[in-house]
Protein backbone atom coordinates (compact mmCIF):
# COMPACT_ATOMS: atom_id res chain seq x y z
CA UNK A 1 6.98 12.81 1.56
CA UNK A 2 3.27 11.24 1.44
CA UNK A 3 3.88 8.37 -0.50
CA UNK A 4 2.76 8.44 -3.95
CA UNK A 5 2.25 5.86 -6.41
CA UNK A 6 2.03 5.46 -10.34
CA UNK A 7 -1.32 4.16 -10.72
CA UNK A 8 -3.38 1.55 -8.93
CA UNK A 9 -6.80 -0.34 -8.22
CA UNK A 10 -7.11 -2.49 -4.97
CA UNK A 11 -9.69 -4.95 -4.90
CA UNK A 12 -10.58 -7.11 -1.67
CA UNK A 13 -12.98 -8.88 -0.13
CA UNK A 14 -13.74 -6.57 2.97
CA UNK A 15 -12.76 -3.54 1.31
CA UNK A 16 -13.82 -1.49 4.31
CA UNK A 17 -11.35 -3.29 6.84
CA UNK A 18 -8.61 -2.30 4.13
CA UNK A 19 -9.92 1.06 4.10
CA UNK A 20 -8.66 1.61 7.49
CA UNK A 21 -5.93 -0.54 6.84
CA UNK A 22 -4.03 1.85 4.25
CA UNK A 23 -5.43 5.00 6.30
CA UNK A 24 -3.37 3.83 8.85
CA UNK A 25 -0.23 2.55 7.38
CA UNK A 26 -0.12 5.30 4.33
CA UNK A 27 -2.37 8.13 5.45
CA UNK A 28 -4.33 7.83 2.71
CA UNK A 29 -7.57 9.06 2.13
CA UNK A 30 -10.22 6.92 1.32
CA UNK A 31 -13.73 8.27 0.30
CA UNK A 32 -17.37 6.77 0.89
CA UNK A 33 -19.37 5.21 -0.22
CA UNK A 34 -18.03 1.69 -0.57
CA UNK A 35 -17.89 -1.17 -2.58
CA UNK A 36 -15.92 1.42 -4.50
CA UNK A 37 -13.79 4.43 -2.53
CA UNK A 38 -11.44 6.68 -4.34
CA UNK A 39 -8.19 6.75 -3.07
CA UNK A 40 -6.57 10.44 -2.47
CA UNK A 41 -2.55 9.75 -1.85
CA UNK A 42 -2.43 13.52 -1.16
CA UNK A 43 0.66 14.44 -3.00
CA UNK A 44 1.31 16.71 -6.14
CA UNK A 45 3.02 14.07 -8.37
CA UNK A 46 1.47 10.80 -7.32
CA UNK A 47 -1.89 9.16 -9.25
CA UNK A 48 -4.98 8.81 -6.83
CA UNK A 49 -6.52 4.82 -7.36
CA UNK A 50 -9.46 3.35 -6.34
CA UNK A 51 -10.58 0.58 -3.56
CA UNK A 52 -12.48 -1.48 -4.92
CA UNK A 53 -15.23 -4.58 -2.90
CA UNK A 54 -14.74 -7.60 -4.73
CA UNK A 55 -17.34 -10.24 -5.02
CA UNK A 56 -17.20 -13.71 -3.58
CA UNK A 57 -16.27 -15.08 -7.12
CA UNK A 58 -13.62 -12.98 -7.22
CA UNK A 59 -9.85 -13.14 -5.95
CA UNK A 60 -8.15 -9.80 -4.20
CA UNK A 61 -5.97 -8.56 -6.32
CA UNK A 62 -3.04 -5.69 -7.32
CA UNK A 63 0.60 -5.24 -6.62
CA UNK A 64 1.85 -1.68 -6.25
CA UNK A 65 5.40 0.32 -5.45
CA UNK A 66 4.52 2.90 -2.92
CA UNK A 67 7.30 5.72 -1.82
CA UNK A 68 8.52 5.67 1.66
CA UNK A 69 10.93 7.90 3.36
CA UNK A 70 11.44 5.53 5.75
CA UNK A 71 11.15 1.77 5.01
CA UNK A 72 11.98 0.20 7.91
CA UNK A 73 9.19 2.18 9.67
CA UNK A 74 6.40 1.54 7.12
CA UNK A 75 7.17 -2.45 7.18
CA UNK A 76 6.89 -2.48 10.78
CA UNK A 77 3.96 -0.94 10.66
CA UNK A 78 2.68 -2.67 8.08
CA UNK A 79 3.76 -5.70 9.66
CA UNK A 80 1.96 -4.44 12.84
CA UNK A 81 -1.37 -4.54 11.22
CA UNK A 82 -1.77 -8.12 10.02
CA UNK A 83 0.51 -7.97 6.87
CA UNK A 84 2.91 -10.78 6.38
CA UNK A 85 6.61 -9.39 4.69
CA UNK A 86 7.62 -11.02 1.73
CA UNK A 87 10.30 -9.70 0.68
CA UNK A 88 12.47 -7.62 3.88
CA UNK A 89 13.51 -4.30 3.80
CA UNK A 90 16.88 -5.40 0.33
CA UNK A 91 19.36 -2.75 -0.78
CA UNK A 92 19.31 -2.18 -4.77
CA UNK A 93 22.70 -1.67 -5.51
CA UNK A 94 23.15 1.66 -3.40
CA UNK A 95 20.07 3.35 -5.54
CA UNK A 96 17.52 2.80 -2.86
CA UNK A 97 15.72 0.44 -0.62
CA UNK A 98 13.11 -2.05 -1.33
CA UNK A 99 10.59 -4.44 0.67
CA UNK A 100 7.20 -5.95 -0.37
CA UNK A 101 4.18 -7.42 1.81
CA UNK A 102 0.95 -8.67 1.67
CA UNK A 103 -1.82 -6.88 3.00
CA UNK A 104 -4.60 -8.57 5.55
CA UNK A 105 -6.32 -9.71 2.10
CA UNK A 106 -3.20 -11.48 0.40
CA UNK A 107 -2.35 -8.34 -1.75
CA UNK A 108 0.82 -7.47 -2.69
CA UNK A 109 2.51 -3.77 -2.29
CA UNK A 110 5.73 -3.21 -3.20
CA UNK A 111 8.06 -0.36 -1.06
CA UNK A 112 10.42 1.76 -2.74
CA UNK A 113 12.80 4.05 -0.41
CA UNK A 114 15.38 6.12 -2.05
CA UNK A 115 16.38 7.77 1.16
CA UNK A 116 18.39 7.11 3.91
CA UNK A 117 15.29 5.40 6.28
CA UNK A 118 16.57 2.07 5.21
């Protein structure tokens, strides 16, 4: 599984710290040039987004649910790399796992595991 998502737009203040921030932690590719990157989640079924440089008037922003097939692994890596769990690694009435975090720029990304990684 590579992790795919619905549909997104990230915006942050040092959008090219995040860029390596989500290649690490998702895999993600994000293309040049910046203040805007498109994001390729590499997967059939997913929707690529876009990383987007905010301006200093501007506050980061976005929440997404990313797949996992294996939660606990993705929050501590996550965690790892500056992001701060809000929510832990919660059962959903035996139809998956959930977690959420905030990035290194106070956004928030929601975790959806359906698999046994929980």
């Amino acid at each position: 599984m590579s992790n795919p998502v619905v549909h997104f737009q990230i915006g942050g203040r040092n959008a090219a710290a995040l860029r390596g921030f989500y290649q690490e932690v998702f895999g993600w590719v994000v293309d040049e040039p910046m203040p805007i990157g498109a994001i390729r989640t590499g997967t059939g079924t997913g929707v690529d987004g876009g990383l987007h440089q905010v301006d200093d008037n501007q506050k980061p922003y976005l929440a997404v649910y990313v797949a996992v097939d294996d939660l606990l692994g993705t929050v501590a890596t996550a965690e790892r790399l500056g992001a701060e769990i809000i929510v832990p690694p919660t059962d959903v009435n035996g139809v998956g796992s959930f977690a959420m975090f905030q990035d290194p720029e106070g956004n928030c990304i929601g975790l959806w595991d359906t698999g046994s990684g929980s």
